[in-house]
PDB file of N, CA and C in Angstrom:
ATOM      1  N   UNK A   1       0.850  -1.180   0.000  1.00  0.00           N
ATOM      2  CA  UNK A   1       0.000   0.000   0.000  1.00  0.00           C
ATOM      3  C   UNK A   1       0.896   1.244   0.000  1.00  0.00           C
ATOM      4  N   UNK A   2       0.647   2.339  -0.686  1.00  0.00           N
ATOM      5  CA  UNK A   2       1.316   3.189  -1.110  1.00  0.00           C
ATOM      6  C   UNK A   2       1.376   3.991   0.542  1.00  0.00           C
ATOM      7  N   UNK A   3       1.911   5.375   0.573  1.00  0.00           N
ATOM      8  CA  UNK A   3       2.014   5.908   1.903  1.00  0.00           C
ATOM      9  C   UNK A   3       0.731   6.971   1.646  1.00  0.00           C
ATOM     10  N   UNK A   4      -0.180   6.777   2.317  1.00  0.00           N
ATOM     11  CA  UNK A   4      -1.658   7.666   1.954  1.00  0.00           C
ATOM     12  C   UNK A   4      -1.440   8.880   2.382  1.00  0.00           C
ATOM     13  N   UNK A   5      -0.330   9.168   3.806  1.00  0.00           N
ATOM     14  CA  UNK A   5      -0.365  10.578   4.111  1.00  0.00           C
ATOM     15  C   UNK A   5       0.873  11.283   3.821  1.00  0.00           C
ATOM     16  N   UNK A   6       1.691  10.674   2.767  1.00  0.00           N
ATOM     17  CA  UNK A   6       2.768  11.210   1.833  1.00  0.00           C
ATOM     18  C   UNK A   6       2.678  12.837   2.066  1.00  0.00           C
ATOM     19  N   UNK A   7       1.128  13.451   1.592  1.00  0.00           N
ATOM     20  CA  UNK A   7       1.225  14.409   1.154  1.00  0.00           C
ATOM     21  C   UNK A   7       0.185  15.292   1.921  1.00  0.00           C
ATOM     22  N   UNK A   8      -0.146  14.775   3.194  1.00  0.00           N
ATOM     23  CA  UNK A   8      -0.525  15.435   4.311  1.00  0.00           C
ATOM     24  C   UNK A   8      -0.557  17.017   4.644  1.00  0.00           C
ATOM     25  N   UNK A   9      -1.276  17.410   5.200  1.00  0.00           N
ATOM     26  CA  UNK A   9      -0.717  18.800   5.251  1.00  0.00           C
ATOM     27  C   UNK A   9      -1.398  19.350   7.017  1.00  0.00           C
ATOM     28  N   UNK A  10      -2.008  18.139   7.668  1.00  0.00           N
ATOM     29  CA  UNK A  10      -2.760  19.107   8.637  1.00  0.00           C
ATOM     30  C   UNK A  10      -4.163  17.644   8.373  1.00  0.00           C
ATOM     31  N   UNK A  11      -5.214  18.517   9.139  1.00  0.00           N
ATOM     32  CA  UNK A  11      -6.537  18.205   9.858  1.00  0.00           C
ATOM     33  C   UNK A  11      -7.532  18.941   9.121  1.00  0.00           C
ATOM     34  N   UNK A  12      -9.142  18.439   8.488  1.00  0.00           N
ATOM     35  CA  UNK A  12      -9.761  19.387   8.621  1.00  0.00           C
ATOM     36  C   UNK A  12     -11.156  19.328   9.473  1.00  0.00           C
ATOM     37  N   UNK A  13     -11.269  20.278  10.598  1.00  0.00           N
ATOM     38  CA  UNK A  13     -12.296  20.056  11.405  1.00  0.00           C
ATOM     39  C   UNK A  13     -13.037  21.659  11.094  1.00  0.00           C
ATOM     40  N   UNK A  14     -14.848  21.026  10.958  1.00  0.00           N
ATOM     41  CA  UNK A  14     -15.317  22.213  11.006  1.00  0.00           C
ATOM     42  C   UNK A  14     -16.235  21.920  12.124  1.00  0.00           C
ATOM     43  N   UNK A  15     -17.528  22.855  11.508  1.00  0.00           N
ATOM     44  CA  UNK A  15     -18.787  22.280  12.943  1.00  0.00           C
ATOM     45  C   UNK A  15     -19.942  21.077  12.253  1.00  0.00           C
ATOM     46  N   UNK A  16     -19.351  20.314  11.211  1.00  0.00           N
ATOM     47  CA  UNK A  16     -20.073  19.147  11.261  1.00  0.00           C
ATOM     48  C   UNK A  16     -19.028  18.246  12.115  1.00  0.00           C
ATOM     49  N   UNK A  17     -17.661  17.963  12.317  1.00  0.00           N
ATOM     50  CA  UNK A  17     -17.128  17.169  12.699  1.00  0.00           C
ATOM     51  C   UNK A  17     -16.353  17.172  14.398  1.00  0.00           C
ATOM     52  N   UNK A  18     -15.983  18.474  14.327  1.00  0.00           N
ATOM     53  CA  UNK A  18     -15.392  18.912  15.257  1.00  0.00           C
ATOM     54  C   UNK A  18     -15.367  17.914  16.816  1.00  0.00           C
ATOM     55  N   UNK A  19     -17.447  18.500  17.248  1.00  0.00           N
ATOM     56  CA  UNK A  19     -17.746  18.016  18.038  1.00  0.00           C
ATOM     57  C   UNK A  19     -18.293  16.614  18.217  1.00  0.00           C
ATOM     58  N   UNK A  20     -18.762  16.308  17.056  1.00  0.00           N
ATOM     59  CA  UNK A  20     -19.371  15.276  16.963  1.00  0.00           C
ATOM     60  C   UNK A  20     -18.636  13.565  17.696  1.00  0.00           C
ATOM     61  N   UNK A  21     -17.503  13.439  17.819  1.00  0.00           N
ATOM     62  CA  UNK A  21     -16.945  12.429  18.219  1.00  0.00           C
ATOM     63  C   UNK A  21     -17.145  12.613  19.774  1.00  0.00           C
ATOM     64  N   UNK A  22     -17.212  13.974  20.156  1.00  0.00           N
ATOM     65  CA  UNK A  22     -16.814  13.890  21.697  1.00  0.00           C
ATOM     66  C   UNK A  22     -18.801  13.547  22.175  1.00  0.00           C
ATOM     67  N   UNK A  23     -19.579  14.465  21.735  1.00  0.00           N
ATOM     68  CA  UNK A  23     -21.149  14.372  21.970  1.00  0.00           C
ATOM     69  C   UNK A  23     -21.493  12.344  21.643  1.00  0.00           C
ATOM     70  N   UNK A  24     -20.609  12.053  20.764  1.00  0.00           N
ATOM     71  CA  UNK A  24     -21.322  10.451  20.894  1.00  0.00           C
ATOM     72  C   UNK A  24     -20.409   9.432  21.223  1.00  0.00           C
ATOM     73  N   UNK A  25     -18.896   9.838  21.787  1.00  0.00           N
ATOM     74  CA  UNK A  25     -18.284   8.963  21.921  1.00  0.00           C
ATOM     75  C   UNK A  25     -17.036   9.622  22.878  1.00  0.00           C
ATOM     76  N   UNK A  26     -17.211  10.205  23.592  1.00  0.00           N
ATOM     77  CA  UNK A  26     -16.113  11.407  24.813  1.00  0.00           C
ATOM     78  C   UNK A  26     -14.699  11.466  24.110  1.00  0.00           C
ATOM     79  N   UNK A  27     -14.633  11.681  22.836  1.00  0.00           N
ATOM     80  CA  UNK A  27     -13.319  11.571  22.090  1.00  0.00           C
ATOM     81  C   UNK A  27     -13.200  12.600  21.529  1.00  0.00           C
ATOM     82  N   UNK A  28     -12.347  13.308  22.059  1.00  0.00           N
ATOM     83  CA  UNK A  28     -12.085  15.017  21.911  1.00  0.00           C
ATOM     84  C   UNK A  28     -10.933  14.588  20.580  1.00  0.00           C
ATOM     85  N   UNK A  29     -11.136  15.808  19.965  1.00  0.00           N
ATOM     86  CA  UNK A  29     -10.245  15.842  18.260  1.00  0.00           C
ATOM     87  C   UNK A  29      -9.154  15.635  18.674  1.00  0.00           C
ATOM     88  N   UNK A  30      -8.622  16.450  19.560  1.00  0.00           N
ATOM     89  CA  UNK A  30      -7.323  16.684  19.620  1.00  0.00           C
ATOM     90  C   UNK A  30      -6.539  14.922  19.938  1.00  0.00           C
ATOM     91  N   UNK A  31      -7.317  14.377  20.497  1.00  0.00           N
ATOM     92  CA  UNK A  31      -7.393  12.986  21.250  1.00  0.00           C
ATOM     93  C   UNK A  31      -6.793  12.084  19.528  1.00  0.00           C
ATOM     94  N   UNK A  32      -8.030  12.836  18.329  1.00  0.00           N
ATOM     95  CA  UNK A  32      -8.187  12.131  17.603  1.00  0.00           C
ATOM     96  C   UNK A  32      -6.758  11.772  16.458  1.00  0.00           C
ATOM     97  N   UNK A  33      -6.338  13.682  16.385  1.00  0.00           N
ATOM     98  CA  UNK A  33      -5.363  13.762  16.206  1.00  0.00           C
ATOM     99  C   UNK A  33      -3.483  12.791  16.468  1.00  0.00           C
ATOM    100  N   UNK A  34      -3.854  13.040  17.916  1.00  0.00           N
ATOM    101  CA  UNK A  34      -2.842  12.222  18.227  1.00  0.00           C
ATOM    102  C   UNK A  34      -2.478  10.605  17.883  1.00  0.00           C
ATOM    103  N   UNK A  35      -3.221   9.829  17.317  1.00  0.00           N
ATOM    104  CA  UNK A  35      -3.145   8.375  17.041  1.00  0.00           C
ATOM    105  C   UNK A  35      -2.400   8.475  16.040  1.00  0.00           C
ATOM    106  N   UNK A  36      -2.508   9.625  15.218  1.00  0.00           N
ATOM    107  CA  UNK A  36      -1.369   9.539  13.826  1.00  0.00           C
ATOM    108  C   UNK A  36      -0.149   9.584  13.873  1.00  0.00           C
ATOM    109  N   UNK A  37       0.166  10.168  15.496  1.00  0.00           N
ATOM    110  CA  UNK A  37       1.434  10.302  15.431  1.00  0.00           C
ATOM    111  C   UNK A  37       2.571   9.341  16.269  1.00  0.00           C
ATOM    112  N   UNK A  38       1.775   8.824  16.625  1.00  0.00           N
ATOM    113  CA  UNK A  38       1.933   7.649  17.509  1.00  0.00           C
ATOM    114  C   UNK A  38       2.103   5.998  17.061  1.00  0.00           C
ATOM    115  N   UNK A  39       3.001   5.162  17.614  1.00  0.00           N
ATOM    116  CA  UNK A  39       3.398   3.976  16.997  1.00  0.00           C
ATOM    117  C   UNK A  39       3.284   2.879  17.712  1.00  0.00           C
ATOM    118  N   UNK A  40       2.077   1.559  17.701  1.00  0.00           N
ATOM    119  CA  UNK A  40       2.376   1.282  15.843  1.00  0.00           C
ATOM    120  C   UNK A  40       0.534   2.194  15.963  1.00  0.00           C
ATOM    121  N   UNK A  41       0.594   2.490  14.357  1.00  0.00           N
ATOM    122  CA  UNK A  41      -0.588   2.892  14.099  1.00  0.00           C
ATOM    123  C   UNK A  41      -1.020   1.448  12.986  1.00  0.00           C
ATOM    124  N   UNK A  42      -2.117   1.561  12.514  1.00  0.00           N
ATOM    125  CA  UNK A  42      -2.366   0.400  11.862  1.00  0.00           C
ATOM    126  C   UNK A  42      -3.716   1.373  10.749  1.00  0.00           C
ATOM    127  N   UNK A  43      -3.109   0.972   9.659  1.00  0.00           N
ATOM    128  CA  UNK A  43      -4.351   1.732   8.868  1.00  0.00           C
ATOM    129  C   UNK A  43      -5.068   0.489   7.797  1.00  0.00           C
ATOM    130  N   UNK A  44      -5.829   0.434   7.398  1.00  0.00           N
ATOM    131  CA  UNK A  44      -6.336  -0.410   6.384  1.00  0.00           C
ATOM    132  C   UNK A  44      -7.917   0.574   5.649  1.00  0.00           C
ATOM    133  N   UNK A  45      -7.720   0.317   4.312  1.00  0.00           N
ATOM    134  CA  UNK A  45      -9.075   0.677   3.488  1.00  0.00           C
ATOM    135  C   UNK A  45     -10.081   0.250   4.119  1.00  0.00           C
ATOM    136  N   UNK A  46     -11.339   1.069   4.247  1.00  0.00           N
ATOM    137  CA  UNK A  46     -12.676   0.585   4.861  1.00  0.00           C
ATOM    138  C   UNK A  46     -13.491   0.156   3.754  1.00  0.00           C
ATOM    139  N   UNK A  47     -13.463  -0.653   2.637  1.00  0.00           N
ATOM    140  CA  UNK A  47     -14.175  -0.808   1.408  1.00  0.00           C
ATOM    141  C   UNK A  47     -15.959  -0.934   1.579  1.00  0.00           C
ATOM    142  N   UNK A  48     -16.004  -1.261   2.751  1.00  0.00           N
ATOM    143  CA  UNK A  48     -17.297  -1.762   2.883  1.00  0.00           C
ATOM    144  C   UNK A  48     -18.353  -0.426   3.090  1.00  0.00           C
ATOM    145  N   UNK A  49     -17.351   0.671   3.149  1.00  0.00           N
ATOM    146  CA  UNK A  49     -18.480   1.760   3.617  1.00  0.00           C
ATOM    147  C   UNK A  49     -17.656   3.160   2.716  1.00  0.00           C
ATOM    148  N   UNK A  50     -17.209   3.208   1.728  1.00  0.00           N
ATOM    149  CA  UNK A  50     -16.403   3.747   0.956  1.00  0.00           C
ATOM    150  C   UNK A  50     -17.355   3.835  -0.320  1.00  0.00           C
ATOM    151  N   UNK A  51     -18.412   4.584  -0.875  1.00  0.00           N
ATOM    152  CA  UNK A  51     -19.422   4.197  -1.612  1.00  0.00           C
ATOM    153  C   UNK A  51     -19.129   5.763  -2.801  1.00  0.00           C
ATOM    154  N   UNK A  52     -18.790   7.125  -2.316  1.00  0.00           N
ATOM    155  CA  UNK A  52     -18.277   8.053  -2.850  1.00  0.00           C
ATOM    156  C   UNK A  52     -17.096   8.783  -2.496  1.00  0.00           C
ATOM    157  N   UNK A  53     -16.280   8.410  -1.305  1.00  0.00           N
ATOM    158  CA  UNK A  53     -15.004   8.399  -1.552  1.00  0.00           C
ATOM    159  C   UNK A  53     -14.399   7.457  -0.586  1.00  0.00           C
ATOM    160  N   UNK A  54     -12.677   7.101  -0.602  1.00  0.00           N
ATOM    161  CA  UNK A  54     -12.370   6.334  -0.109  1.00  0.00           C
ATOM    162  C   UNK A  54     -12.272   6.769   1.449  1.00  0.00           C
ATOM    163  N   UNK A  55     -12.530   5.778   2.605  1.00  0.00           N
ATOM    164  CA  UNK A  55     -12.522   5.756   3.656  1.00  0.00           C
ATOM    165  C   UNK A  55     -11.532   4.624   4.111  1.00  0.00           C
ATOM    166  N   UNK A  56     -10.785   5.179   4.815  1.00  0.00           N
ATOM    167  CA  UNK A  56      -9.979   4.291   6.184  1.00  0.00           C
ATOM    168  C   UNK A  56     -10.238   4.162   7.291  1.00  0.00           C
ATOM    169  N   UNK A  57      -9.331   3.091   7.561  1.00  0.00           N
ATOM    170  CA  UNK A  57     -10.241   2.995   9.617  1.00  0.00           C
ATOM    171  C   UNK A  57      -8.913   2.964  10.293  1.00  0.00           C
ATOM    172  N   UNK A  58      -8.354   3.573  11.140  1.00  0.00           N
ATOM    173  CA  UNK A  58      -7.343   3.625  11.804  1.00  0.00           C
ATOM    174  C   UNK A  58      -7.356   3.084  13.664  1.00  0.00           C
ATOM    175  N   UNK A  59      -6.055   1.841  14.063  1.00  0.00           N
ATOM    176  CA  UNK A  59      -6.290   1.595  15.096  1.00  0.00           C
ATOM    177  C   UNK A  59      -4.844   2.140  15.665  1.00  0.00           C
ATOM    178  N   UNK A  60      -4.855   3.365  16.550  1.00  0.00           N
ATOM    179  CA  UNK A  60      -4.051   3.743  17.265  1.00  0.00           C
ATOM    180  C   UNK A  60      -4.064   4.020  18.893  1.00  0.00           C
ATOM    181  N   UNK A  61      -3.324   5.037  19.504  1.00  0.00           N
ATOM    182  CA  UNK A  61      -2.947   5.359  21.200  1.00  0.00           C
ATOM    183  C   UNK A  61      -2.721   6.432  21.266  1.00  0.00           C
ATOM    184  N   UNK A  62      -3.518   7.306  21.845  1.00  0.00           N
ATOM    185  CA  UNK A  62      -3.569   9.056  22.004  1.00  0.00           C
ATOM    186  C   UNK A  62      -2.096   9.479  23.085  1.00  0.00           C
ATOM    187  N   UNK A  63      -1.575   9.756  23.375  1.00  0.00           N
ATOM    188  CA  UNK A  63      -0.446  10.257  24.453  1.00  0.00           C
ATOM    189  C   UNK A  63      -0.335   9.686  25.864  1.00  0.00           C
ATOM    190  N   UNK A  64      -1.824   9.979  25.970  1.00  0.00           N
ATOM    191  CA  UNK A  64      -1.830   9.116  27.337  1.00  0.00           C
ATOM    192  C   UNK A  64      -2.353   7.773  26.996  1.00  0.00           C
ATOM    193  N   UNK A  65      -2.496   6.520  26.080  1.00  0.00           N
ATOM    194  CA  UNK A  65      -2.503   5.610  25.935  1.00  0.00           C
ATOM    195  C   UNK A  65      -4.010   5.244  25.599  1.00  0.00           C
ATOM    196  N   UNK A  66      -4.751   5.880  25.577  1.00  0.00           N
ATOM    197  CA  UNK A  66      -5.977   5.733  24.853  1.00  0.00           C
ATOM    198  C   UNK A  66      -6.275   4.958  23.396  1.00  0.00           C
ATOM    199  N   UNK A  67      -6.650   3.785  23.382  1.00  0.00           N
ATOM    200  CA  UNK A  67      -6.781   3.313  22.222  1.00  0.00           C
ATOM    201  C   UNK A  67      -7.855   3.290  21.247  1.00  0.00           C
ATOM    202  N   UNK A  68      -7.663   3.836  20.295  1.00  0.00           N
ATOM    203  CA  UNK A  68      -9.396   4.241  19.699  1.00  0.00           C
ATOM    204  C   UNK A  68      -8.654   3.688  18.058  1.00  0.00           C
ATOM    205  N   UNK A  69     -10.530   4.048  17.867  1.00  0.00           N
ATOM    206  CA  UNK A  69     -10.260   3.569  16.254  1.00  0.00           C
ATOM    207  C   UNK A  69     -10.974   4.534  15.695  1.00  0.00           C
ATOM    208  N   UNK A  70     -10.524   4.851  14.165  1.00  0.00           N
ATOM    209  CA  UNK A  70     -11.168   5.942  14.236  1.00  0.00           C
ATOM    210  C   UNK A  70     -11.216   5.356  12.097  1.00  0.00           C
ATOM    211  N   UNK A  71     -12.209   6.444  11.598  1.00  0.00           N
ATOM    212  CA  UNK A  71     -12.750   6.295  10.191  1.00  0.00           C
ATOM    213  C   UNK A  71     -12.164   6.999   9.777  1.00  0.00           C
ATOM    214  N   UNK A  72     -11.678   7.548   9.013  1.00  0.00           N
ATOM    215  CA  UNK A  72     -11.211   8.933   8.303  1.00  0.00           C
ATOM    216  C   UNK A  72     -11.042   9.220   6.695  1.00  0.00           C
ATOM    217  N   UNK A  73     -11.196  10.282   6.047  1.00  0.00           N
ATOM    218  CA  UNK A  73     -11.148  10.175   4.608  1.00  0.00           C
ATOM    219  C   UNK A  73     -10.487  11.176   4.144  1.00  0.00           C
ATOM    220  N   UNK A  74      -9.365  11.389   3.574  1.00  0.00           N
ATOM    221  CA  UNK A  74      -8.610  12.512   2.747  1.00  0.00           C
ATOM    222  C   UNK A  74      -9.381  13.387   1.833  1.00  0.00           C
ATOM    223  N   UNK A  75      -9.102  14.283   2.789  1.00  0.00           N
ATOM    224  CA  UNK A  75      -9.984  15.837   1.485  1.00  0.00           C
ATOM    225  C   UNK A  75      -9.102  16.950   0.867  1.00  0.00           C
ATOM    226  N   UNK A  76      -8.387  16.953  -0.300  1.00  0.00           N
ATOM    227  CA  UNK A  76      -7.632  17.716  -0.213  1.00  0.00           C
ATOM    228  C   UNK A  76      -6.252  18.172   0.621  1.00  0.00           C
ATOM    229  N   UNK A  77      -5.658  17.037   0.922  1.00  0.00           N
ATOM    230  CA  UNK A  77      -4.269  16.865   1.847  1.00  0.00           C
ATOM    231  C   UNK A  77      -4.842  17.054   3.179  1.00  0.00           C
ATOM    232  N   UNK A  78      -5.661  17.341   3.437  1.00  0.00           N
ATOM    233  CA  UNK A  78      -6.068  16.799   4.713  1.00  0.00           C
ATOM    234  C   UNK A  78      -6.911  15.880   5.300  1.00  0.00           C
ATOM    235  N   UNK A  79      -6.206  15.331   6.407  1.00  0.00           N
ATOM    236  CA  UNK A  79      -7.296  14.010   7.044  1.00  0.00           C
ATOM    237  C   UNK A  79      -8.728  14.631   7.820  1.00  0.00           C
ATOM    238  N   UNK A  80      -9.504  13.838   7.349  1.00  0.00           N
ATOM    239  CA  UNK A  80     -10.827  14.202   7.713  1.00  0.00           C
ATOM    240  C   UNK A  80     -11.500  13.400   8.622  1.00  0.00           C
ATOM    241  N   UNK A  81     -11.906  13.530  10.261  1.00  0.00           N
ATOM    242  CA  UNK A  81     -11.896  12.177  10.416  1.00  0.00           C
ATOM    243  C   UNK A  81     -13.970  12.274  10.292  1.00  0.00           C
ATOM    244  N   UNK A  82     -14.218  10.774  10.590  1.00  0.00           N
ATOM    245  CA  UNK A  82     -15.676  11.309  10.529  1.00  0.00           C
ATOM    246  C   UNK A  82     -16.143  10.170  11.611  1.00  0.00           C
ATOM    247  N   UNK A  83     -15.399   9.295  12.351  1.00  0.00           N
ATOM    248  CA  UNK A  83     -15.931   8.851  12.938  1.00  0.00           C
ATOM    249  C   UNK A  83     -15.258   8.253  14.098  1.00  0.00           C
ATOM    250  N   UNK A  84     -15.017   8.522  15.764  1.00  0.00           N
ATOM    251  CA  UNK A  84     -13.881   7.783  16.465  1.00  0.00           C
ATOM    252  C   UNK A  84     -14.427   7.715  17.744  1.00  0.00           C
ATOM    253  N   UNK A  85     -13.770   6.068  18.171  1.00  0.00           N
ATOM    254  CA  UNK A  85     -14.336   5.785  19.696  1.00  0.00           C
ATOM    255  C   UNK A  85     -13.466   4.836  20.263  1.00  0.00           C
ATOM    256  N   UNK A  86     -13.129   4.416  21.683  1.00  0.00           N
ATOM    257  CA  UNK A  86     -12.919   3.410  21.991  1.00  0.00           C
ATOM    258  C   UNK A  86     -13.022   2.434  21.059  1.00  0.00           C
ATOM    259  N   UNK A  87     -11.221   1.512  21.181  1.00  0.00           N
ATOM    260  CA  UNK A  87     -11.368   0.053  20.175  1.00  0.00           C
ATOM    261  C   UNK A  87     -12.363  -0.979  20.939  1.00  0.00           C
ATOM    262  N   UNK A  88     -12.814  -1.855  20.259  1.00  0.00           N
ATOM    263  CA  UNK A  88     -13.243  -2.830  21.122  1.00  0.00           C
ATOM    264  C   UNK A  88     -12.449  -3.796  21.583  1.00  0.00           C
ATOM    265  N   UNK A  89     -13.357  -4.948  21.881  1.00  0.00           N
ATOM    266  CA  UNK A  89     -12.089  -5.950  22.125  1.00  0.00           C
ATOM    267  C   UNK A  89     -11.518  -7.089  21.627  1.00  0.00           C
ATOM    268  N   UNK A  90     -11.535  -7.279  20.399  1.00  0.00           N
ATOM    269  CA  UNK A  90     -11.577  -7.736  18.881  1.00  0.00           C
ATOM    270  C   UNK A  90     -10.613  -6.756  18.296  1.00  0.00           C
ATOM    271  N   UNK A  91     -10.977  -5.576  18.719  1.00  0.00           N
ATOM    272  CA  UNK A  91      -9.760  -4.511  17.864  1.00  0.00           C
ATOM    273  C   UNK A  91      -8.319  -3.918  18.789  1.00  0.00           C
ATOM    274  N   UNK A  92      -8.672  -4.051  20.247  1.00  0.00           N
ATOM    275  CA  UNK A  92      -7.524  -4.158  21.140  1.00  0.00           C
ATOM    276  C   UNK A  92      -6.723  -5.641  20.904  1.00  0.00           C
ATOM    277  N   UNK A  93      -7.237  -6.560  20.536  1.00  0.00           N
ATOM    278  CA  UNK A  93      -6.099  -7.973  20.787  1.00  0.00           C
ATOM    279  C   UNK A  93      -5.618  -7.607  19.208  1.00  0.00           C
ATOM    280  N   UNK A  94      -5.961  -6.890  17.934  1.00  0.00           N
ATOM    281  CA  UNK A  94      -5.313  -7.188  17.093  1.00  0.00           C
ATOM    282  C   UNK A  94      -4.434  -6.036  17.320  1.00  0.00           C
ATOM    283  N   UNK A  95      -4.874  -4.648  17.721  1.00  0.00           N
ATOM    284  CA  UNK A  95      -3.564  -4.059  17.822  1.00  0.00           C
ATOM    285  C   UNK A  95      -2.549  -4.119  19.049  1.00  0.00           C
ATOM    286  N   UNK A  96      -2.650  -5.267  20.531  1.00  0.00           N
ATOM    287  CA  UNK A  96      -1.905  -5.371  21.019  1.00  0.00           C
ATOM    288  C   UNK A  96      -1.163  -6.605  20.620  1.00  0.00           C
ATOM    289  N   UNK A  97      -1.534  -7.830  19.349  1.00  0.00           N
ATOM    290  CA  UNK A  97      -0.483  -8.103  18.687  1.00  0.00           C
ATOM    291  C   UNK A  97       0.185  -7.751  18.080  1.00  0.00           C
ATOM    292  N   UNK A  98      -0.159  -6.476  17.253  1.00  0.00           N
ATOM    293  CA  UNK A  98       1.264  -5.772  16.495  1.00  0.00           C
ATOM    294  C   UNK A  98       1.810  -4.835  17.467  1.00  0.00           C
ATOM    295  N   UNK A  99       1.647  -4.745  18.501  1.00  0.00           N
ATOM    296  CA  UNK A  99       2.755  -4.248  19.070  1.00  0.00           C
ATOM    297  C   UNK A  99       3.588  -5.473  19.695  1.00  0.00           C
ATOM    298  N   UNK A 100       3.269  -6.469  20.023  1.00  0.00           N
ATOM    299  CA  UNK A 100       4.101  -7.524  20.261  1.00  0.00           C
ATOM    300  C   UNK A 100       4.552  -8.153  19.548  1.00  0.00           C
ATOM    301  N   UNK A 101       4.456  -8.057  17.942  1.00  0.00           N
ATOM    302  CA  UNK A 101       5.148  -8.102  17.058  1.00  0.00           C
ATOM    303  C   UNK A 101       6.452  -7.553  16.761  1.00  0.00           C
ATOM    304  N   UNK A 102       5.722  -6.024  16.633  1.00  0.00           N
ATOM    305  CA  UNK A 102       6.858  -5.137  16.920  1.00  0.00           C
ATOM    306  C   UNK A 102       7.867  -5.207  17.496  1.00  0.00           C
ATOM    307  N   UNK A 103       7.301  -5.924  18.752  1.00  0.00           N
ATOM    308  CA  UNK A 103       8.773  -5.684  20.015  1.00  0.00           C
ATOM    309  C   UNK A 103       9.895  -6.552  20.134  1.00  0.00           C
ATOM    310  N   UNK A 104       9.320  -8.049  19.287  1.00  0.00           N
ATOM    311  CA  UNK A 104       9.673  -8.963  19.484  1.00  0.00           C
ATOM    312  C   UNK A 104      10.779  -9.149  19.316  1.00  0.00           C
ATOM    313  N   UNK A 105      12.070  -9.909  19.760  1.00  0.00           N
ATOM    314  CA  UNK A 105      13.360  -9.758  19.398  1.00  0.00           C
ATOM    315  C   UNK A 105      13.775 -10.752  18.160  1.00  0.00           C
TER     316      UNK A 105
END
């Protein structure tokens, strides 16, 4: 898979998105932000819900260790997210195997 945020430039939050993660899921942007920058992140195509543009689903760890997953779709060099909450627990054992992947010697 090619590098999707090659050409990144930033975030775009307005007042459809902004609040919306924290009102249905206590996941403040800034929260949302942080999983990108943080390692391992895990991204994969969301094909199943990608109908007029492409969507990803991202499983990352906010600063203080918060693990969420989140939807997101590129608009113009910026990530857009549109949807993020707590992983479950189906999506915590797959991303606490790639970090024990990761670590492994």
């Amino acid at each position: 898979m090619k590098n999707i945020f090659e050409n990144i430039t930033g975030f775009q939050w307005d007042k459809g998105n902004i609040d919306k993660n924290w009102l249905k899921h206590k996941v403040l942007h800034i929260e949302c932000e942080q999983i990108f920058f943080n390692e391992p992140l895990i991204i994969a195509e969301n094909a199943k819900h990608s109908q007029h543009e492409i969507r990803w689903f991202a499983l990352g760890r906010t600063e203080l260790d918060r693990k969420l997953f989140i939807v997101f779709t590129i608009r113009k060099n910026l990530i857009r997210v549109i949807s993020a909450r707590d992983m479950n627990k189906k999506e915590r054992r797959t991303y606490n195997e790639e970090i024990k992947k990761n670590t492994e010697i």
